[in-house]
N, C-alpha and C. Protein backbone atom coordinates (compact mmCIF):
# COMPACT_ATOMS: atom_id res chain seq x y z
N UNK A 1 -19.26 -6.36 13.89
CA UNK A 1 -18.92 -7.65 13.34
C UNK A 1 -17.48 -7.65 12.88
N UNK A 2 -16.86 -8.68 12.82
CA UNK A 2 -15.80 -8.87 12.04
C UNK A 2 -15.47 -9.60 10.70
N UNK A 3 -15.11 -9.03 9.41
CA UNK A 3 -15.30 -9.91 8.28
C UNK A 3 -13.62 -10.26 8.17
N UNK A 4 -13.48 -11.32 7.82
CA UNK A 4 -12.05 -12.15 7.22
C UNK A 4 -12.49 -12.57 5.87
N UNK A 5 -11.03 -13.01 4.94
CA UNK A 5 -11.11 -13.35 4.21
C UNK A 5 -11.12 -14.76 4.08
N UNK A 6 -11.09 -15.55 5.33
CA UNK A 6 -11.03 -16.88 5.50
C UNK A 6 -12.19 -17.54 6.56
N UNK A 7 -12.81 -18.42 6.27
CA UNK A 7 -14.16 -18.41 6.89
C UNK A 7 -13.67 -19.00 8.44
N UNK A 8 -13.97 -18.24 9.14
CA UNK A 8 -14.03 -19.11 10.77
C UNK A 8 -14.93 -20.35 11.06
N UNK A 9 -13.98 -20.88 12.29
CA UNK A 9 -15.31 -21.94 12.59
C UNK A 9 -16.16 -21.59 13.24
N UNK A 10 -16.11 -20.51 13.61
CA UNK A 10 -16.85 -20.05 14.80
C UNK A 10 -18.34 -19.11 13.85
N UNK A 11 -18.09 -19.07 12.20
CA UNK A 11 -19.16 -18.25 11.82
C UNK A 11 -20.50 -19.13 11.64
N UNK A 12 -20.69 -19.73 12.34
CA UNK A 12 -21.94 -20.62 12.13
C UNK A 12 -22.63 -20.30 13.30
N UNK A 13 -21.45 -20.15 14.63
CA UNK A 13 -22.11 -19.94 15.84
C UNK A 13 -22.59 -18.60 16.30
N UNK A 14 -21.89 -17.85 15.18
CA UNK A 14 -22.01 -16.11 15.48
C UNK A 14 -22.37 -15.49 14.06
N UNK A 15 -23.18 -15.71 13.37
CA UNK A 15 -23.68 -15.45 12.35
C UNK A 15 -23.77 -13.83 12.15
N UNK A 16 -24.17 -12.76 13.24
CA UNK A 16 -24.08 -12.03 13.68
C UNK A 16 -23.30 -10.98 13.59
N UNK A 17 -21.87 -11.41 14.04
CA UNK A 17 -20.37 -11.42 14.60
C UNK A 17 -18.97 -11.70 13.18
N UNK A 18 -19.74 -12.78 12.42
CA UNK A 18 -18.57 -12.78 11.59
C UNK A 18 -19.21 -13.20 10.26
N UNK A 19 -18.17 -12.69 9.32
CA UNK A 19 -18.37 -12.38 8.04
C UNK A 19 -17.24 -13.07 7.46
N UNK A 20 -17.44 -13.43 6.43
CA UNK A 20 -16.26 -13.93 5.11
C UNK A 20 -16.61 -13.52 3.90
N UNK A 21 -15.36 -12.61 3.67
CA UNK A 21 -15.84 -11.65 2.29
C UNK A 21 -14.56 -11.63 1.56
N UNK A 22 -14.80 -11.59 0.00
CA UNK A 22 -13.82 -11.72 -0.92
C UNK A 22 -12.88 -10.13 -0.69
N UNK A 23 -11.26 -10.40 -0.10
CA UNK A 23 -10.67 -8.77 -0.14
C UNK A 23 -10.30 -8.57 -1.56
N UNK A 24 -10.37 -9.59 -2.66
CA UNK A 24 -9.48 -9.01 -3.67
C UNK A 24 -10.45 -8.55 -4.81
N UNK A 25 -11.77 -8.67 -4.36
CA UNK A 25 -12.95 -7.92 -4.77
C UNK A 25 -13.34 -6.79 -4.10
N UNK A 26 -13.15 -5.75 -4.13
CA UNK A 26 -13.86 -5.11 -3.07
C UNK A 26 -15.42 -4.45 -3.32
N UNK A 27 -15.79 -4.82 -4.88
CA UNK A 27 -17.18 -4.22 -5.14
C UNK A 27 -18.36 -5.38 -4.64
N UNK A 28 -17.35 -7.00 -4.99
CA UNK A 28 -18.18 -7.99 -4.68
C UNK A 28 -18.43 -8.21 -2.79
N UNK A 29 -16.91 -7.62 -2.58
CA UNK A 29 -17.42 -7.61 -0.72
C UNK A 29 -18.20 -6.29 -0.55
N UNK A 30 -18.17 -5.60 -1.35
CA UNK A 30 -19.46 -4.59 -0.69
C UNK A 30 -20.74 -4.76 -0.64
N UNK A 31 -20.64 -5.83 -1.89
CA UNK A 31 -22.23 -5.71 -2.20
C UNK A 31 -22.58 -7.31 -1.05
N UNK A 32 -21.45 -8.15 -0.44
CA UNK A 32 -22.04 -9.16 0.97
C UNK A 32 -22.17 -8.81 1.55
N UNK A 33 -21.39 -7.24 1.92
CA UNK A 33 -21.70 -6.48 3.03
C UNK A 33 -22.82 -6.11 3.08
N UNK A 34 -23.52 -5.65 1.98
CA UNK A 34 -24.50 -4.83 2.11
C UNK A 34 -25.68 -5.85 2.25
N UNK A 35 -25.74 -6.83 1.82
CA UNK A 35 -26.68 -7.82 2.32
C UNK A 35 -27.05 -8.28 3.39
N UNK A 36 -25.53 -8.67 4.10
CA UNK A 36 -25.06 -8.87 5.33
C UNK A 36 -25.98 -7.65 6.20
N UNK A 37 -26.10 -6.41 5.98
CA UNK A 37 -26.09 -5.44 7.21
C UNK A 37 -27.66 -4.92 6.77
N UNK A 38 -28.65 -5.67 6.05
CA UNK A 38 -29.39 -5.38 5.81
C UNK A 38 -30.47 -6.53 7.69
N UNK A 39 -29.38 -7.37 7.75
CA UNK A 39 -30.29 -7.76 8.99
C UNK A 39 -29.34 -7.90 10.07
N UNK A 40 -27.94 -7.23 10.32
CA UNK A 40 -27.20 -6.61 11.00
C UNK A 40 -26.59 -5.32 10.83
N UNK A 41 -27.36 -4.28 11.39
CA UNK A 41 -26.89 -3.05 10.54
C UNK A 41 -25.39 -2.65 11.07
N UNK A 42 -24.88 -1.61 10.56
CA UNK A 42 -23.40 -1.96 10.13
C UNK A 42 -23.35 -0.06 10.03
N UNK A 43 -22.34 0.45 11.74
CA UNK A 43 -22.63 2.03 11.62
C UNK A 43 -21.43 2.19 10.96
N UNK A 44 -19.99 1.74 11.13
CA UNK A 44 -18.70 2.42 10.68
C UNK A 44 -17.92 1.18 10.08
N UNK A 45 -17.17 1.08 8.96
CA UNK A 45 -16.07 0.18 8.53
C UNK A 45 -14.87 0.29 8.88
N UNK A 46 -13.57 0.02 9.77
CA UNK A 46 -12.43 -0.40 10.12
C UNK A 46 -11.50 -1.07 8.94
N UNK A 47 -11.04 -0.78 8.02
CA UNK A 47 -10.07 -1.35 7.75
C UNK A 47 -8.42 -1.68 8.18
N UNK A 48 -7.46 -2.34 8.21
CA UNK A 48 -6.59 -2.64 9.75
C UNK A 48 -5.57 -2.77 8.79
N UNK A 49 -5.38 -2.71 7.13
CA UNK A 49 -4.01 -2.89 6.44
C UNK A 49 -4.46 -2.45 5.15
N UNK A 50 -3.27 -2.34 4.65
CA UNK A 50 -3.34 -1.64 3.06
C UNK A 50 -4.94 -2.00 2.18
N UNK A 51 -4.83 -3.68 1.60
CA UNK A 51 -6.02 -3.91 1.18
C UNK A 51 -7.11 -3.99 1.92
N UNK A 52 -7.39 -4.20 3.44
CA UNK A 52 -8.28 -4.09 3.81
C UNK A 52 -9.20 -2.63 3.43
N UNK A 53 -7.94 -1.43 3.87
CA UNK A 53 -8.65 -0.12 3.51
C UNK A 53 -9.78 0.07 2.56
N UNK A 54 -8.67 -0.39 1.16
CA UNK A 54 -9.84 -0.26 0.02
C UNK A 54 -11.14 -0.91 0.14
N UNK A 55 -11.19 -2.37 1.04
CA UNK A 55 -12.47 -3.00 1.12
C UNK A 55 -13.34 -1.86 1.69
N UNK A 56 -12.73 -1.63 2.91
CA UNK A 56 -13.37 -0.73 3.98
C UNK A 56 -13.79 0.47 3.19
N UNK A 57 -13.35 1.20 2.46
CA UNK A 57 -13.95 1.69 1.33
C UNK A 57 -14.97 1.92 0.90
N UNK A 58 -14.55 0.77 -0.07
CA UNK A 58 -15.99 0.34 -0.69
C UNK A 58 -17.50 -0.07 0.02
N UNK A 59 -17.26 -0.49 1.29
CA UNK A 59 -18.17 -0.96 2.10
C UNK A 59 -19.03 0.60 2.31
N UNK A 60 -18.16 1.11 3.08
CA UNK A 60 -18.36 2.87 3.84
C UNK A 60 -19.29 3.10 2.52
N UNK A 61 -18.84 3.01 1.00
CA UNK A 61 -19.53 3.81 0.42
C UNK A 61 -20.85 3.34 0.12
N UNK A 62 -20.75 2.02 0.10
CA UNK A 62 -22.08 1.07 -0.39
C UNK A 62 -23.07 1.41 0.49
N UNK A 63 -22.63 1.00 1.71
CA UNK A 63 -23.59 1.20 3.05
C UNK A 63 -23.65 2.71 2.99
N UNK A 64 -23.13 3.79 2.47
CA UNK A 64 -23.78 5.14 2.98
C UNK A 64 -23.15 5.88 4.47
N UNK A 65 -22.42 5.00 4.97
CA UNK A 65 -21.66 5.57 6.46
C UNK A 65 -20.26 6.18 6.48
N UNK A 66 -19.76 6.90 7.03
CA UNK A 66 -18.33 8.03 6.81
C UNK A 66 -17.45 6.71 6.40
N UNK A 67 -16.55 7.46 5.58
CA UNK A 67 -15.30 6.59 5.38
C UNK A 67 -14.46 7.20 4.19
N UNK A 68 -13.29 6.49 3.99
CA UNK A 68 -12.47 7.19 2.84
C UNK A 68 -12.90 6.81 1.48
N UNK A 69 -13.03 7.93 1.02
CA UNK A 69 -13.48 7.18 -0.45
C UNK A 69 -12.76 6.51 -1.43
N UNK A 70 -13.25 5.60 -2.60
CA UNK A 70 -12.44 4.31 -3.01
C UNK A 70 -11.13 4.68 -3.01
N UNK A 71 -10.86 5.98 -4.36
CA UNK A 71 -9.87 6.16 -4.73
C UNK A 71 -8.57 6.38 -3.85
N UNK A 72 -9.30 7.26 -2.88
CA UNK A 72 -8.24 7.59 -2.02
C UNK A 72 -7.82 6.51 -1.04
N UNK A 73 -8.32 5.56 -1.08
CA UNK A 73 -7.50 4.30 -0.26
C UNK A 73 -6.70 3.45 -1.37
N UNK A 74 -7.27 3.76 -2.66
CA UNK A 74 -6.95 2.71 -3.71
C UNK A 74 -5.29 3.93 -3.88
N UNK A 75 -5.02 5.00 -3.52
CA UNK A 75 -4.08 5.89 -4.16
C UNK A 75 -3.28 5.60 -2.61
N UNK A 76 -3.26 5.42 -1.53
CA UNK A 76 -2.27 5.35 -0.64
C UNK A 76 -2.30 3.84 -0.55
N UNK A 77 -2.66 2.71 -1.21
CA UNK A 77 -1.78 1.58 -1.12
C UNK A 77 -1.17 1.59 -2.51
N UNK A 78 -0.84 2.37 -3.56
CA UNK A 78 -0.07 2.50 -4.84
C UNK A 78 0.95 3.22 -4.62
N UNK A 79 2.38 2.91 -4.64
CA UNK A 79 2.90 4.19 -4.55
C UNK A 79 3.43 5.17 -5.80
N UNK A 80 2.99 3.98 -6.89
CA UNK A 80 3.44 4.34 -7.99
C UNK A 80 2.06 5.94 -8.29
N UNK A 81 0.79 5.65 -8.34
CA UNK A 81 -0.50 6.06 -7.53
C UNK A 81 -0.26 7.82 -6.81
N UNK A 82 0.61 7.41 -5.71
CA UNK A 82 0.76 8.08 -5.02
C UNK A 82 2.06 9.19 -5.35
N UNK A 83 2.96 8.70 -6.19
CA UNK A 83 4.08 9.67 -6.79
C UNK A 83 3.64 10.56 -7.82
N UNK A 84 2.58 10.00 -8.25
CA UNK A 84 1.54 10.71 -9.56
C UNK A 84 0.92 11.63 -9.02
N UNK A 85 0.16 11.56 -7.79
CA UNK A 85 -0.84 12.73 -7.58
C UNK A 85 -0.13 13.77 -6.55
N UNK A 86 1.74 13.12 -6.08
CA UNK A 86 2.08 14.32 -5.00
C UNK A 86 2.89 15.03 -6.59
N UNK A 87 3.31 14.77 -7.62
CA UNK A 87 3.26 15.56 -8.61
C UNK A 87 2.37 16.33 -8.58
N UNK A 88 1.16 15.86 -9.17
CA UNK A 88 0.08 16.75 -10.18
C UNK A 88 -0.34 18.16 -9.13
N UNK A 89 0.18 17.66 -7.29
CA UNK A 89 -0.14 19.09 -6.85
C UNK A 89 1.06 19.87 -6.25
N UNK A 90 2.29 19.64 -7.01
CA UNK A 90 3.43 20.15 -6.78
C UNK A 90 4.66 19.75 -5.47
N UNK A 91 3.81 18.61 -5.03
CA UNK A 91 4.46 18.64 -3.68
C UNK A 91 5.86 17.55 -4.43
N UNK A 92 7.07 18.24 -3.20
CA UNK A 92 8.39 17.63 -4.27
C UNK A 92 8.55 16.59 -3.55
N UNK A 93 9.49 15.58 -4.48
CA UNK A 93 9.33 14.21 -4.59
C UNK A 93 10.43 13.61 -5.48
N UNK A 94 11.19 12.62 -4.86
CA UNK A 94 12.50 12.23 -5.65
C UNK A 94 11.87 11.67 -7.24
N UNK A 95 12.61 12.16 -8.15
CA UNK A 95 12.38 11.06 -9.73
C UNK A 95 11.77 9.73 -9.47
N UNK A 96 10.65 9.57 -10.16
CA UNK A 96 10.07 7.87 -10.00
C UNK A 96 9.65 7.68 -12.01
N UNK A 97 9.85 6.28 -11.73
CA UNK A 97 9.52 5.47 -12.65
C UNK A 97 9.24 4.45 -12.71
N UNK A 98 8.14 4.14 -13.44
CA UNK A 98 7.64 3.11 -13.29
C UNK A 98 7.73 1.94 -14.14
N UNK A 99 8.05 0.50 -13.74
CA UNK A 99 9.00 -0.56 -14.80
C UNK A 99 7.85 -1.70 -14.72
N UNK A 100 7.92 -2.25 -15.40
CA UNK A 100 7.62 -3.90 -15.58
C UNK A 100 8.66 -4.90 -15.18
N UNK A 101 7.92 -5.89 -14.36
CA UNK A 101 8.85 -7.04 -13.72
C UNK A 101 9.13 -7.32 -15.16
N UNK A 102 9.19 -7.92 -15.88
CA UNK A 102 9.49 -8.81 -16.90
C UNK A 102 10.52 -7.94 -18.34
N UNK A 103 10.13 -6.41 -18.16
CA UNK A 103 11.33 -5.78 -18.73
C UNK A 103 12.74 -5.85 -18.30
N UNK A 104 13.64 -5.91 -19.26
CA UNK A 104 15.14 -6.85 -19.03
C UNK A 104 16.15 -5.33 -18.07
N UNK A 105 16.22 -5.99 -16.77
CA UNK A 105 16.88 -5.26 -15.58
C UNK A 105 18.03 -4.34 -16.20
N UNK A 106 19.08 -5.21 -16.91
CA UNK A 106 20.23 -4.52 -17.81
C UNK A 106 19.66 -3.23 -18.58
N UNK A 107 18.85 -3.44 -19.24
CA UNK A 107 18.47 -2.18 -19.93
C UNK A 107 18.15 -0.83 -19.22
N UNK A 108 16.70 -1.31 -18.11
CA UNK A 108 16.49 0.01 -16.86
C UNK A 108 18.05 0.37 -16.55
N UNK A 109 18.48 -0.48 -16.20
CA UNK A 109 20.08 -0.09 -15.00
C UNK A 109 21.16 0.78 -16.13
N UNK A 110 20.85 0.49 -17.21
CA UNK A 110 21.84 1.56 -17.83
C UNK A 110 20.87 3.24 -18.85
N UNK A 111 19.85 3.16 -18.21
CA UNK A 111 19.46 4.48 -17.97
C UNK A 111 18.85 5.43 -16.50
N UNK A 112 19.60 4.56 -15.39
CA UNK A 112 19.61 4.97 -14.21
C UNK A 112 20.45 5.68 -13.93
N UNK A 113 19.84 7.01 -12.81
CA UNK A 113 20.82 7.44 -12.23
C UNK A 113 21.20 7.44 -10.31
N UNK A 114 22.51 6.86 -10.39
CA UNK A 114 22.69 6.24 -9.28
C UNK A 114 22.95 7.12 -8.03
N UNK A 115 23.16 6.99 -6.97
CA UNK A 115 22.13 5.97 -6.39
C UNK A 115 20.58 5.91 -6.44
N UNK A 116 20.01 4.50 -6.63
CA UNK A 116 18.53 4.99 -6.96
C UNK A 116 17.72 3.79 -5.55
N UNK A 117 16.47 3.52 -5.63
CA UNK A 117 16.05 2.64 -4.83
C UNK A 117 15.02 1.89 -5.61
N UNK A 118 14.77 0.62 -5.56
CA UNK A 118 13.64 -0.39 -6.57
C UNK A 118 12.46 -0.66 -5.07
N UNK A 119 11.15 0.18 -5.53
CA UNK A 119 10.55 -0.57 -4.74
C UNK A 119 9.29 -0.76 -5.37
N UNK A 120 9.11 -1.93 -4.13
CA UNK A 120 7.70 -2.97 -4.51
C UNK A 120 6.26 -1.61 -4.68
N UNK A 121 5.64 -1.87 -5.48
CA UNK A 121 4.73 -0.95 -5.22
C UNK A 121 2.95 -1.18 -4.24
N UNK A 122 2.92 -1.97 -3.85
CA UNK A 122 2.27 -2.59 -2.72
C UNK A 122 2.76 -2.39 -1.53
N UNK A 123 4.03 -2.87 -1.13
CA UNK A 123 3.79 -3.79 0.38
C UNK A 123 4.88 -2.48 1.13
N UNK A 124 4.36 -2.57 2.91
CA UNK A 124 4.14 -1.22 3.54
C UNK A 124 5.71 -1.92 4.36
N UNK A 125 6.06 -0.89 5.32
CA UNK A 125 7.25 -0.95 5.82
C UNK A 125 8.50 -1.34 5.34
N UNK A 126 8.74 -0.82 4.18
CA UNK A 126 9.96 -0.37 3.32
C UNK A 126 10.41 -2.30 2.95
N UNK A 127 9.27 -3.23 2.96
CA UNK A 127 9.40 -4.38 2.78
C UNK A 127 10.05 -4.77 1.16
N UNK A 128 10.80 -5.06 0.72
CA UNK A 128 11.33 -5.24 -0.67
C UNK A 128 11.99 -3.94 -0.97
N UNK A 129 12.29 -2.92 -0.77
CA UNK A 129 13.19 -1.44 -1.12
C UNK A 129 14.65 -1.74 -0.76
N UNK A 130 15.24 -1.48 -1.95
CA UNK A 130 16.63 -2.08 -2.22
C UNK A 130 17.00 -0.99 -2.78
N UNK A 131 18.18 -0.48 -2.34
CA UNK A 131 19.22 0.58 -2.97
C UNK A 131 20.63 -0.33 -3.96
N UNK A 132 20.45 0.61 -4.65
CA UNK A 132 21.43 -0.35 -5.71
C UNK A 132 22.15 0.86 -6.21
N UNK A 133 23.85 0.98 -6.41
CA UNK A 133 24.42 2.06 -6.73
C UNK A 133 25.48 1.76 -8.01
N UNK A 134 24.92 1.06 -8.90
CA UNK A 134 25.72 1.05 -9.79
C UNK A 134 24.86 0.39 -11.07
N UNK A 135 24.86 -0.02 -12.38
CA UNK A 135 24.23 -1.22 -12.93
C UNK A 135 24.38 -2.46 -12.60
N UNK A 136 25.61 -3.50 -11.95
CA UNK A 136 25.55 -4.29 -11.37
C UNK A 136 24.71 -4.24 -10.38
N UNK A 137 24.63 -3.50 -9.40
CA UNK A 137 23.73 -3.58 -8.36
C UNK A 137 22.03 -3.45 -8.53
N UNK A 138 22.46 -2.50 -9.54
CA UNK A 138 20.79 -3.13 -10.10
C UNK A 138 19.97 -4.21 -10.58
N UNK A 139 21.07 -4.97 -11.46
CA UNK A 139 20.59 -6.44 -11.73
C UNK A 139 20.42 -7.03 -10.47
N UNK A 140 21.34 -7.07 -9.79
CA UNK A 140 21.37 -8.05 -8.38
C UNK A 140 19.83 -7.93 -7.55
N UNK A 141 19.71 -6.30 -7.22
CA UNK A 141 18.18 -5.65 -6.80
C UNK A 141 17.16 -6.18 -7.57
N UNK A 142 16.96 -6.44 -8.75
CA UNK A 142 16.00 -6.83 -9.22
C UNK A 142 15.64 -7.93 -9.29
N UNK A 143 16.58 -8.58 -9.09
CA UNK A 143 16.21 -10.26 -8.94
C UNK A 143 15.69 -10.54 -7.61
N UNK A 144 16.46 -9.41 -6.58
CA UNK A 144 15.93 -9.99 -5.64
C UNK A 144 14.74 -9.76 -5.37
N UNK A 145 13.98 -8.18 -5.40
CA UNK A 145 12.89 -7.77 -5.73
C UNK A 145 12.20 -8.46 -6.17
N UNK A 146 12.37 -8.72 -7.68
CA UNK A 146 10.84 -10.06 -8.59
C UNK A 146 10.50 -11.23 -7.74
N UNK A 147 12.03 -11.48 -6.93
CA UNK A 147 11.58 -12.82 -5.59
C UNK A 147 10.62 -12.35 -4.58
N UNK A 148 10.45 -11.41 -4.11
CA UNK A 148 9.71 -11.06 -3.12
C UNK A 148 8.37 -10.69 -3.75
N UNK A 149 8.20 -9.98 -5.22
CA UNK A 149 7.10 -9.70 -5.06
C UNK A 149 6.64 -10.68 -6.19
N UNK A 150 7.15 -11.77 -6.92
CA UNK A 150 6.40 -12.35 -7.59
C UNK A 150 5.35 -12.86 -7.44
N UNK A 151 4.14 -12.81 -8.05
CA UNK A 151 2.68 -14.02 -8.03
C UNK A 151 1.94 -12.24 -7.59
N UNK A 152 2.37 -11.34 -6.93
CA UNK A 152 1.53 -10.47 -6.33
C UNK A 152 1.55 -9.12 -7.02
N UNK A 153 2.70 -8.39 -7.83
CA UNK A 153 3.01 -7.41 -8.54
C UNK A 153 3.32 -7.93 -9.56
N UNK A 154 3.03 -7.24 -10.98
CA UNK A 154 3.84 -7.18 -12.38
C UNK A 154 4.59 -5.87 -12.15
N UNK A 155 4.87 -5.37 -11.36
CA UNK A 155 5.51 -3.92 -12.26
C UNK A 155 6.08 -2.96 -10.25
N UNK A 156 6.99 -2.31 -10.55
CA UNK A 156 8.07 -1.92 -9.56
C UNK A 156 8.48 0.03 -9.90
N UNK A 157 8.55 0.85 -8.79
CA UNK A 157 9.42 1.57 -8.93
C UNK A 157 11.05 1.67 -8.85
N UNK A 158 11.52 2.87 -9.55
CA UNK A 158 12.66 3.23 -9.36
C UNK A 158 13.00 4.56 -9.04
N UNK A 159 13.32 5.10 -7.93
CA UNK A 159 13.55 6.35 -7.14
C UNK A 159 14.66 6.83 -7.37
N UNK A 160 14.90 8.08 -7.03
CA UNK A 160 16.30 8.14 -7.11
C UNK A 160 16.31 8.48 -5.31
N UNK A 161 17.85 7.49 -4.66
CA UNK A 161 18.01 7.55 -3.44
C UNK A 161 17.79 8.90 -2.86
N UNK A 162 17.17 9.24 -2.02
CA UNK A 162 17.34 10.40 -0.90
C UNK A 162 18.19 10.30 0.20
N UNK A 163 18.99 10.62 0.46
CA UNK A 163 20.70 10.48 2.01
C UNK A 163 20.02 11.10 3.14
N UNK A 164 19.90 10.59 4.24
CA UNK A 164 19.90 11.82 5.56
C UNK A 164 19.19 11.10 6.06
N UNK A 165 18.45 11.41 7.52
CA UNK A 165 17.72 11.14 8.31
C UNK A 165 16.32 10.97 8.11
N UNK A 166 15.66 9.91 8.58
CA UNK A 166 14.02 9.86 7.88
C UNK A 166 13.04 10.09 8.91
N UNK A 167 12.08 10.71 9.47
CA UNK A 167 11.10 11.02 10.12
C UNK A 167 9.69 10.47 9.95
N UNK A 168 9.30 10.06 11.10
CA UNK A 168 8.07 9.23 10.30
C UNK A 168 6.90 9.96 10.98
N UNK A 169 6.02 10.72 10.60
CA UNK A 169 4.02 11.17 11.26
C UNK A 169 3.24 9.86 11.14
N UNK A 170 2.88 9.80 12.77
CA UNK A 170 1.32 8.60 12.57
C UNK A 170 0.58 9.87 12.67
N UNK A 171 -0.78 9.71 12.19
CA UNK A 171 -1.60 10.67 12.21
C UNK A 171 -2.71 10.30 12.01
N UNK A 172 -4.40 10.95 12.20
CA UNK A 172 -5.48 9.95 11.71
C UNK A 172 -6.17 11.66 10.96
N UNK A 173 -6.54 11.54 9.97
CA UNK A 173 -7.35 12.33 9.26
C UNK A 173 -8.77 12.31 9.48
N UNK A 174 -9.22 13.36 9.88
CA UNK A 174 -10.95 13.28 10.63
C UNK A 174 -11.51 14.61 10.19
N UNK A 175 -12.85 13.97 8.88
CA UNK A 175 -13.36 15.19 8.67
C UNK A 175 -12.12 16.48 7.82
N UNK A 176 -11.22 16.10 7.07
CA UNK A 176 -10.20 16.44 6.52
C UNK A 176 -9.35 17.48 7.65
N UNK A 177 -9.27 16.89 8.58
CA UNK A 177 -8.36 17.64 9.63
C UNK A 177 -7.38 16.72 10.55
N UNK A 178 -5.81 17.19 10.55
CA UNK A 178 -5.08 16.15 10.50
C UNK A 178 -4.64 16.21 12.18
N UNK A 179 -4.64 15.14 12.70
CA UNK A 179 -4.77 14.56 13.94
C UNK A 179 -3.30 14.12 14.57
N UNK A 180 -2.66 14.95 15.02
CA UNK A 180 -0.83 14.15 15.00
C UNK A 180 -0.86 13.47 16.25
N UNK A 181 -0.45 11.93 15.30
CA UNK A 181 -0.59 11.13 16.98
C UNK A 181 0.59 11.03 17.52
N UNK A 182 1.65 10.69 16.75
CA UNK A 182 3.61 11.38 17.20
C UNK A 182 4.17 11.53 15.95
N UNK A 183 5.37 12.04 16.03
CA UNK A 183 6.02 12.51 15.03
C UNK A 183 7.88 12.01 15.59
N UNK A 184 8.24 11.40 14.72
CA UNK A 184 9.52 10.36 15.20
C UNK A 184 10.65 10.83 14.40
N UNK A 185 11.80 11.00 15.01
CA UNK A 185 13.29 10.69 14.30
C UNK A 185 13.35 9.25 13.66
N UNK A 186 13.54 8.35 12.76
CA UNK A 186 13.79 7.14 12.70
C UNK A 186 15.56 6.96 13.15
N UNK A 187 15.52 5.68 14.35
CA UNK A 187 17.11 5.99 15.08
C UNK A 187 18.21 6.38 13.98
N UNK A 188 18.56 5.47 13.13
CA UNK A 188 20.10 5.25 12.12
C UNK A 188 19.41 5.75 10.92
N UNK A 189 20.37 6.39 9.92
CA UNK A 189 20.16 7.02 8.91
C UNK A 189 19.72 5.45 8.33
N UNK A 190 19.07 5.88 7.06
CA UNK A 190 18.00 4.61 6.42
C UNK A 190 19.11 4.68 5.08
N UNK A 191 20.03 4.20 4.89
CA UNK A 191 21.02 4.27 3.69
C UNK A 191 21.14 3.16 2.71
N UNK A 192 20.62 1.76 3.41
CA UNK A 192 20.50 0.97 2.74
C UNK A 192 21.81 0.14 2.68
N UNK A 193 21.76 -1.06 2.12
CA UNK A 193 21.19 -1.46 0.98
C UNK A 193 19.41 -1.89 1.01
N UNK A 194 19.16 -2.32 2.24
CA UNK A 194 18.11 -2.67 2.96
C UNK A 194 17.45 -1.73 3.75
N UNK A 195 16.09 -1.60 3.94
CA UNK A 195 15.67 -0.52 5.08
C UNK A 195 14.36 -1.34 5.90
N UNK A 196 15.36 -1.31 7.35
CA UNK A 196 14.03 -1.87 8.04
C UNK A 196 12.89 -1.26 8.69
């Protein structure tokens, strides 16, 4: 089946086939799911983007079928989340901190050390990550930042920049064994001010 968060017209004709489930719930879409698959049973969950994961999640766990468990989908769409736990097991990792949209930009920017990077702590493909190399440039970054992620984030990292070449692993984790699907140069050094 396929569930959206927006009801099709077509779910009347395929009752079967499609689902409409709350993503920004994911205990309340587990528990439609689980209703749902009580007269369509339901072997594996697919999640296809950041929040979907966590749904997919929660579903996998409700229903009882393989899948990632909550946390760990709820910890790779955080990156704030995710700078916390590649700490706690030593793995190294530029300075992060974590700010409030609504704390006054001037203040962060004059206990920064520059060059640093502001990013959104949600959204995937370096979408809102702004390098800013001075305190002026930090005010400027942050405004633009709160524009992109307002209505959806209260609160933002601050990195300190890393220089050089960036490499990216797709990979799929199966049964905790890691699956390399390629492993990439990214073309132009990622320096910013912007990274696409």
């Amino acid at each position: 089946f396929l569930a959206s968060e927006r009801a099709s017209s077509f779910e009347d004709a395929n009752p079967a086939g499609l689902l409409t489930l709350d993503f920004q719930h994911p205990e309340r879409a587990a528990d439609e799911a689980g209703v749902f698959a009580r007269q369509h049973p339901i072997d594996a969950v697919v999640g296809v983007d950041d929040d979907t994961a966590v749904v997919a999640a929660a579903i996998a766990e409700r229903l009882h079928v393989k899948g990632n468990p909550v946390h760990a989908a709820v910890a790779a769409r955080d990156k704030h989340r995710q700078r916390e736990l590649l700490a706690e097991h030593g793995v190294q990792a530029p300075r992060f901190a974590l700010h409030l949209l609504d704390e006054d930009p001037r203040e962060i920017a004059r206990a920064v050390v520059y060059p640093c990077v502001l990013k959104p702590l949600r959204l995937s493909a370096s979408r809102g990550v702004i390098r800013a190399d001075d305190p002026a440039g930090f005010v400027v970054a942050h405004a633009r930042l709160s524009a992109i992620i307002a209505g959806c984030d209260t609160a933002f990292l601050v990195e300190d920049f890393v220089p050089g070449y960036e490499v990216a692993l797709e990979g799929l984790l199966v049964n905790r064994r890691l699956h390399v699907l390629a492993l990439f140069d990214k073309p132009d050094p990622l320096d910013g001010p912007f990274f696409e």
